[in-house]
N, C-alpha and C. Protein backbone atom coordinates (compact mmCIF):
# COMPACT_ATOMS: atom_id res chain seq x y z
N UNK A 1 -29.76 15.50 -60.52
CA UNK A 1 -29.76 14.82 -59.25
C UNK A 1 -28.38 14.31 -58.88
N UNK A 2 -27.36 14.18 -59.77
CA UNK A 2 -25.98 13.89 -59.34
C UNK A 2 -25.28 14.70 -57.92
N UNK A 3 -25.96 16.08 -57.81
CA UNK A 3 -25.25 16.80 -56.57
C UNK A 3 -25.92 16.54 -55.30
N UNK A 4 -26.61 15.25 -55.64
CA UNK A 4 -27.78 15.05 -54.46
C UNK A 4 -26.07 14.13 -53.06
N UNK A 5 -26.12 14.10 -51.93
CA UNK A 5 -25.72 13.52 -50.63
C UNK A 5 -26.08 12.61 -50.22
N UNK A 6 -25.89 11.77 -50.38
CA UNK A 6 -26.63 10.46 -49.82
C UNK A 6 -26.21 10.51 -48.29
N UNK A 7 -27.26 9.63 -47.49
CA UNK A 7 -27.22 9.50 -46.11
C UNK A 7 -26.07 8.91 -45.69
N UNK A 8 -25.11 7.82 -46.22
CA UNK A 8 -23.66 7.38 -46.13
C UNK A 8 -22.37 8.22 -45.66
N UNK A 9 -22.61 9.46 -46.92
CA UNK A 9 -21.64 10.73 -46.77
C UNK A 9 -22.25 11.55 -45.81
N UNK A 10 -23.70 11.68 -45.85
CA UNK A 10 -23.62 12.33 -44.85
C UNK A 10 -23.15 12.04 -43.12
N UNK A 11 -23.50 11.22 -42.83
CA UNK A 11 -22.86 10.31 -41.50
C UNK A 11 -21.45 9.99 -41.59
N UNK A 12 -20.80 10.39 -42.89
CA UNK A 12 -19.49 10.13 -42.45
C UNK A 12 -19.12 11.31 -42.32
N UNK A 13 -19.32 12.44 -43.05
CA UNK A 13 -18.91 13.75 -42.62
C UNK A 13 -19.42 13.96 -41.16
N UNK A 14 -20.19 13.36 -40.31
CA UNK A 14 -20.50 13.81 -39.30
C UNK A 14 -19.88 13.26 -38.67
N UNK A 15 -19.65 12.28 -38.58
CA UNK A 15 -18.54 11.20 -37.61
C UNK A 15 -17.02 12.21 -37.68
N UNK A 16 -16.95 12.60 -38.82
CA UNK A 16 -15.55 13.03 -39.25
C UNK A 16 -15.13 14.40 -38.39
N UNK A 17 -16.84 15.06 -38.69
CA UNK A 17 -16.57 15.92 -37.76
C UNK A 17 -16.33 16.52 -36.21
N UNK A 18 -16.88 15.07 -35.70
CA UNK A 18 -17.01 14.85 -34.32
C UNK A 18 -15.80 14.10 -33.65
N UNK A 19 -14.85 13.25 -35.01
CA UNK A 19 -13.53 13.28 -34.39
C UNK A 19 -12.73 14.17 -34.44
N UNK A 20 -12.41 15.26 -35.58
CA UNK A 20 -12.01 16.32 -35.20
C UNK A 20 -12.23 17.23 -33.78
N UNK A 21 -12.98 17.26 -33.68
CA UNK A 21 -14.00 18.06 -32.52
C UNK A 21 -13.01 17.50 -31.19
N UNK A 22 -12.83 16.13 -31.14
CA UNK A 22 -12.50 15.18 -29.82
C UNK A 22 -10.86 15.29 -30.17
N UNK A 23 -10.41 15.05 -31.28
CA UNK A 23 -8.69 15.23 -31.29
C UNK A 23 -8.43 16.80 -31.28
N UNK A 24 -9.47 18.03 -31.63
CA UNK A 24 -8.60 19.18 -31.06
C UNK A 24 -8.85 19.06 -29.47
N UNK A 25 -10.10 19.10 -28.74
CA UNK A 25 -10.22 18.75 -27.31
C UNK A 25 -9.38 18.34 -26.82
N UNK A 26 -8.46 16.96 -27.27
CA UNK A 26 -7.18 16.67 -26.51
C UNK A 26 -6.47 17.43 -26.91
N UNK A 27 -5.87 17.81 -27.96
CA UNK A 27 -4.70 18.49 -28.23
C UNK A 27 -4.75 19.71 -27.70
N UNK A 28 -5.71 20.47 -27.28
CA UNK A 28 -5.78 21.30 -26.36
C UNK A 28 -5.60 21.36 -24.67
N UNK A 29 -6.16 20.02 -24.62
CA UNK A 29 -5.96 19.52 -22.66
C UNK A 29 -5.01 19.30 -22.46
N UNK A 30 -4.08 18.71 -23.35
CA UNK A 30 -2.61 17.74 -23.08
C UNK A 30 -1.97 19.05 -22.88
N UNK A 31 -1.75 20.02 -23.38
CA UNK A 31 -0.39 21.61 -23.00
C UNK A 31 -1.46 21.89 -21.07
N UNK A 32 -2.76 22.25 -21.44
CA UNK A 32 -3.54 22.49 -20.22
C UNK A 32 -3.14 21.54 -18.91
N UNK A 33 -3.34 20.32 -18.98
CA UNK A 33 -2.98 19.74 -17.50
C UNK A 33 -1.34 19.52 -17.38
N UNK A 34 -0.78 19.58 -18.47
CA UNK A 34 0.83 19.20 -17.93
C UNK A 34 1.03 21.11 -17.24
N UNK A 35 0.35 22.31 -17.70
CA UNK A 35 0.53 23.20 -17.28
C UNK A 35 -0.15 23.60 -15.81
N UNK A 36 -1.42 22.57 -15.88
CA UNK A 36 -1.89 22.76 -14.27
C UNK A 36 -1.00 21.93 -13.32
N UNK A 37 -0.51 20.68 -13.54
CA UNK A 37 0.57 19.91 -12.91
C UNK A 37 1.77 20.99 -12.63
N UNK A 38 2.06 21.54 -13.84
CA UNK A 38 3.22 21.93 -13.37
C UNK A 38 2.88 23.02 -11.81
N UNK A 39 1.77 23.69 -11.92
CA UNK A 39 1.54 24.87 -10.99
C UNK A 39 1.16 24.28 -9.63
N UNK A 40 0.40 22.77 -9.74
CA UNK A 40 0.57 22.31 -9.00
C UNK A 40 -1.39 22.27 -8.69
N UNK A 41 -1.69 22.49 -9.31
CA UNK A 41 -3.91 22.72 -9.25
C UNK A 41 -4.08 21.27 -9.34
N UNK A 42 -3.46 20.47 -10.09
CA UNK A 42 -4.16 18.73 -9.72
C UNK A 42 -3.99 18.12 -8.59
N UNK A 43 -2.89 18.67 -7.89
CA UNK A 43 -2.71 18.07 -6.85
C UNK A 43 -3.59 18.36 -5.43
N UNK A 44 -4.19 19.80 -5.87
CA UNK A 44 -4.85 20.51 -4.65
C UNK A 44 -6.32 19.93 -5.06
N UNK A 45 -6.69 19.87 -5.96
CA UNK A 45 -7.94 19.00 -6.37
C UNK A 45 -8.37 17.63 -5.96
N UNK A 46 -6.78 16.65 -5.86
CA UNK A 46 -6.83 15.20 -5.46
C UNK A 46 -6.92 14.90 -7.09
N UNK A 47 -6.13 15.06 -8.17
CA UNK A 47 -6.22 14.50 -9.45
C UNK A 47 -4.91 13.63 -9.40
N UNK A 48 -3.74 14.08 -9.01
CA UNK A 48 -2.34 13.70 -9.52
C UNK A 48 -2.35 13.34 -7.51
N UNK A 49 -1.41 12.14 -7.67
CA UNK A 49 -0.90 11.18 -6.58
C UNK A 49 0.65 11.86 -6.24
């Protein structure tokens, strides 16, 4: 029974995995909107002032 998971680890691996999940999401948007800014799509949307 030592290879047993307790409910602790398990919820932290899930948390763990769900901030990964949210820091690649940004690290993916942040190159994406400085590249739609640059083209100029936020502005035609009403995002960027």
């Amino acid at each position: 029974m030592a290879n047993e998971i307790s409910i602790g680890n398990k919820l932290m691996v899930a948390f763990l995995r769900v901030m990964v999940f949210v820091l690649i999401v940004i690290l993916i948007s942040i190159p994406v909107l400085i590249l739609l800014d640059f083209i100029g799509v936020l502005e035609a949307i009403g995002l960027s002032s």
